[in-house]
Every structure is written in C-alpha cells, then in structure tokens.
Protein backbone atom coordinates (compact mmCIF):
# COMPACT_ATOMS: atom_id res chain seq x y z
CA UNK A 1 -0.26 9.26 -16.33
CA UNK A 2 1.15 8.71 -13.03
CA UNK A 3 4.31 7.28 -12.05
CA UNK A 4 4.41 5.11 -8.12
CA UNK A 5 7.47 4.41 -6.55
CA UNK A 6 7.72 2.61 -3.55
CA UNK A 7 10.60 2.22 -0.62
CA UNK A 8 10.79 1.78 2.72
CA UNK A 9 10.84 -2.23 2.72
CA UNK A 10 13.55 -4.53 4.27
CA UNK A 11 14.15 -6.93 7.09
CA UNK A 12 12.45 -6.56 10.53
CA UNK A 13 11.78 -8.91 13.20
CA UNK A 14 8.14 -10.06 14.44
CA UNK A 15 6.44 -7.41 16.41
CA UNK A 16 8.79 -4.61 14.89
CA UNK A 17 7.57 -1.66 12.47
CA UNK A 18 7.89 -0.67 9.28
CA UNK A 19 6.72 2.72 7.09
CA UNK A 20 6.65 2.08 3.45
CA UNK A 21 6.59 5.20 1.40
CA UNK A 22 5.00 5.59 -2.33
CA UNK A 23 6.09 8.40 -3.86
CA UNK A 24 3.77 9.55 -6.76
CA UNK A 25 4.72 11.93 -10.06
CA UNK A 26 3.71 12.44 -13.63
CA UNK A 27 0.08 13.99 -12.42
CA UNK A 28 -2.08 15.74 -9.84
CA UNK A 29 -1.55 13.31 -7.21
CA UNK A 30 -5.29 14.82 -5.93
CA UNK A 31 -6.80 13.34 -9.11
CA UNK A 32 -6.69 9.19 -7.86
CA UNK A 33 -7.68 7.61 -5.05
CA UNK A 34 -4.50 4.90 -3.78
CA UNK A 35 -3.99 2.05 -2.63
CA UNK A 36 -1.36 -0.93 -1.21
CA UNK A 37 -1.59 -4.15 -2.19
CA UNK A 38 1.08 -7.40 -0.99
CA UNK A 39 1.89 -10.56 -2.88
CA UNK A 40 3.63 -13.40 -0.95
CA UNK A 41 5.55 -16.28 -3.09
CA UNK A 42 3.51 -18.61 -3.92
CA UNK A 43 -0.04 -16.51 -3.59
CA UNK A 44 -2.19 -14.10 -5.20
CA UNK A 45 -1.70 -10.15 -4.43
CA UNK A 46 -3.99 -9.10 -2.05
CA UNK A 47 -5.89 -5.95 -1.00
CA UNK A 48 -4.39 -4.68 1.99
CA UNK A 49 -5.86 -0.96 2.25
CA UNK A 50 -6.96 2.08 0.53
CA UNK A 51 -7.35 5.51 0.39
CA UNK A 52 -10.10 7.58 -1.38
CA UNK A 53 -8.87 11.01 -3.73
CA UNK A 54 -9.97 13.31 -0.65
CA UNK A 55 -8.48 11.36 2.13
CA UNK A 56 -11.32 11.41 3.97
CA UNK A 57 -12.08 7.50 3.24
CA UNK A 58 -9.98 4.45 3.89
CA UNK A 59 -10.19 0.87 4.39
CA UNK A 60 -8.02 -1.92 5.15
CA UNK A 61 -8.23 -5.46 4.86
CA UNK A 62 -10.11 -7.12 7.58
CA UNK A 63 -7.20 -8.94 9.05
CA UNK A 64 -5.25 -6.24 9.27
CA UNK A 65 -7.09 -3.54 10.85
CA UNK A 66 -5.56 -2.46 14.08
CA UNK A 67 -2.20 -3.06 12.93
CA UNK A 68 -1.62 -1.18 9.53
CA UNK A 69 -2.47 2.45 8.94
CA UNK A 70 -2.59 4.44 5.30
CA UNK A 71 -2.22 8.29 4.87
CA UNK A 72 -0.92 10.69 2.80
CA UNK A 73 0.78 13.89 2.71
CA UNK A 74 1.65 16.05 -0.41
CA UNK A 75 2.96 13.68 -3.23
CA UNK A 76 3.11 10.64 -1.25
CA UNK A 77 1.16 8.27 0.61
CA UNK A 78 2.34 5.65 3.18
CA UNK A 79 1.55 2.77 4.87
CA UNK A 80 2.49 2.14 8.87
CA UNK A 81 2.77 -1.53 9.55
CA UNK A 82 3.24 -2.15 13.41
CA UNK A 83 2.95 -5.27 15.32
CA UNK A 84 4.38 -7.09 12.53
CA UNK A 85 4.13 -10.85 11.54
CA UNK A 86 6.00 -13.46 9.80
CA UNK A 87 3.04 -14.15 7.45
CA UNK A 88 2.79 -10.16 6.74
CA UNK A 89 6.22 -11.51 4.51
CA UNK A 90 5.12 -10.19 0.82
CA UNK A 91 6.32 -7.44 -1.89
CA UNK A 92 4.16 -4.77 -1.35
CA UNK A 93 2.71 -2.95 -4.21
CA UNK A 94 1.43 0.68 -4.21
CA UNK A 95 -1.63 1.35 -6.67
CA UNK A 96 -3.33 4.54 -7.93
CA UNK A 97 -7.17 4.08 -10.05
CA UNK A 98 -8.07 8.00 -11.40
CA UNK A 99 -11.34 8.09 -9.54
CA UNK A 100 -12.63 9.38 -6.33
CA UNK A 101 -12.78 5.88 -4.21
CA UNK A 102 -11.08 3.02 -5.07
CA UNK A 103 -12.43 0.15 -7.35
CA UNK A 104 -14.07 -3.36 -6.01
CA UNK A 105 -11.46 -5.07 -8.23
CA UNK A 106 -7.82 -5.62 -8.40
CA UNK A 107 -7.66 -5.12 -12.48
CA UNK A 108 -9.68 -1.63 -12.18
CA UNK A 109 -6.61 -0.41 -11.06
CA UNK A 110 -4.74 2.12 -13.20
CA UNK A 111 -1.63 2.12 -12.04
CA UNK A 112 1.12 -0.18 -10.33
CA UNK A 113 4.39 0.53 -8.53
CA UNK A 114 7.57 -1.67 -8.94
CA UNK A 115 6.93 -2.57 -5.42
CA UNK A 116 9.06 -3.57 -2.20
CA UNK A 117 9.94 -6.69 -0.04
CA UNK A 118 8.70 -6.48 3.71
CA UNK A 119 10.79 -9.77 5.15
CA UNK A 120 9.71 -10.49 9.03
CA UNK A 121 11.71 -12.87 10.83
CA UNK A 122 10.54 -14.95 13.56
C-alpha cells in the first residue's frame, strides 16, 4: 500500500514554470515504478511521463518531450514543466504500479494521487 500526494500546482502564465511534487508513503517507495498523468475538463486523463523502479528509465509523452522532465529523489518524485502552455491546463495526477517499468495501460495502475490543478494563462 502506498499513499501519493501531490502539490506544487497553481496559476502561471504561458511560457512560465512549474515543479509539481508527489510525495509517496505507506511503502518502499523503491518497490514501484511512477508516473504523472493530466486530465483537462472535458477530456480523458492522459499519459504524460514515467519513471521505471530504478530510475534509470523514463518516458514522456511525445508532445511533450523537450519541455517536461520527471525524477526522483528519496520519497518523492517530481515533474518540471517549463515552457508552459495554455492547453498544458489539466489536474495532474501522480501514479505508482508495484512493478519495475510502468504498465502499457492507464487501469494497470495501482495507485492514484488526489491530484493538482496546473492553470496557464495566456
């Protein structure tokens, strides 16, 4: 069991920067590979990158690459979002699956933080 908690969300204008922060407790942190996913109103929640249980793989969403970067250190893993857009406007969603890589599949996930709104203005 694993609890996520996510912060680090608010109001930023286009081309700003934001770090969100997930916070994870309850187990070995080493023992699941993570994850951030986004969900604007309206739309479904999306991949936007992962991590694998060593840190030595990630991946990010194709459209995003360049511009958002995932690590980790100790209990928590982050997400750096420069160069930010109005349509990057979503709750953001931290995820943890208890395996070494992350799953193809949004359900495979284990896992699920409360999440936290990213607003970028225009």
């Amino acid at each position: 069991q694993v609890q996520l908690v996510e912060s680090g969300g608010g109001l930023v204008q286009a081309g700003g920067s934001l770090r969100l922060s997930c916070a994870a407790s309850g187990s070995t942190f080493r023992s699941y590979a993570m994850g951030w996913f986004r969900q604007a109103p309206g739309k479904e929640r999306e991949f936007v990158a992962a991590m694998s249980r060593s840190g030595g793989r990630t991946e990010y969403a194709d459209s995003l690459k360049g511009r958002f970067t995932i690590d980790n250190a100790k209990n928590t893993v982050y997400l750096q979002m420069n160069s930010l857009k109005p349509e990057d406007t979503a709750v953001y969603y931290c995820a943890a699956v208890f395996r070494s890589t992350w799953p193809a599949r949004l359900t495979q996930w284990d896992y699920w933080g409360q999440g936290t709104q990213v607003t970028v203005s225009s």
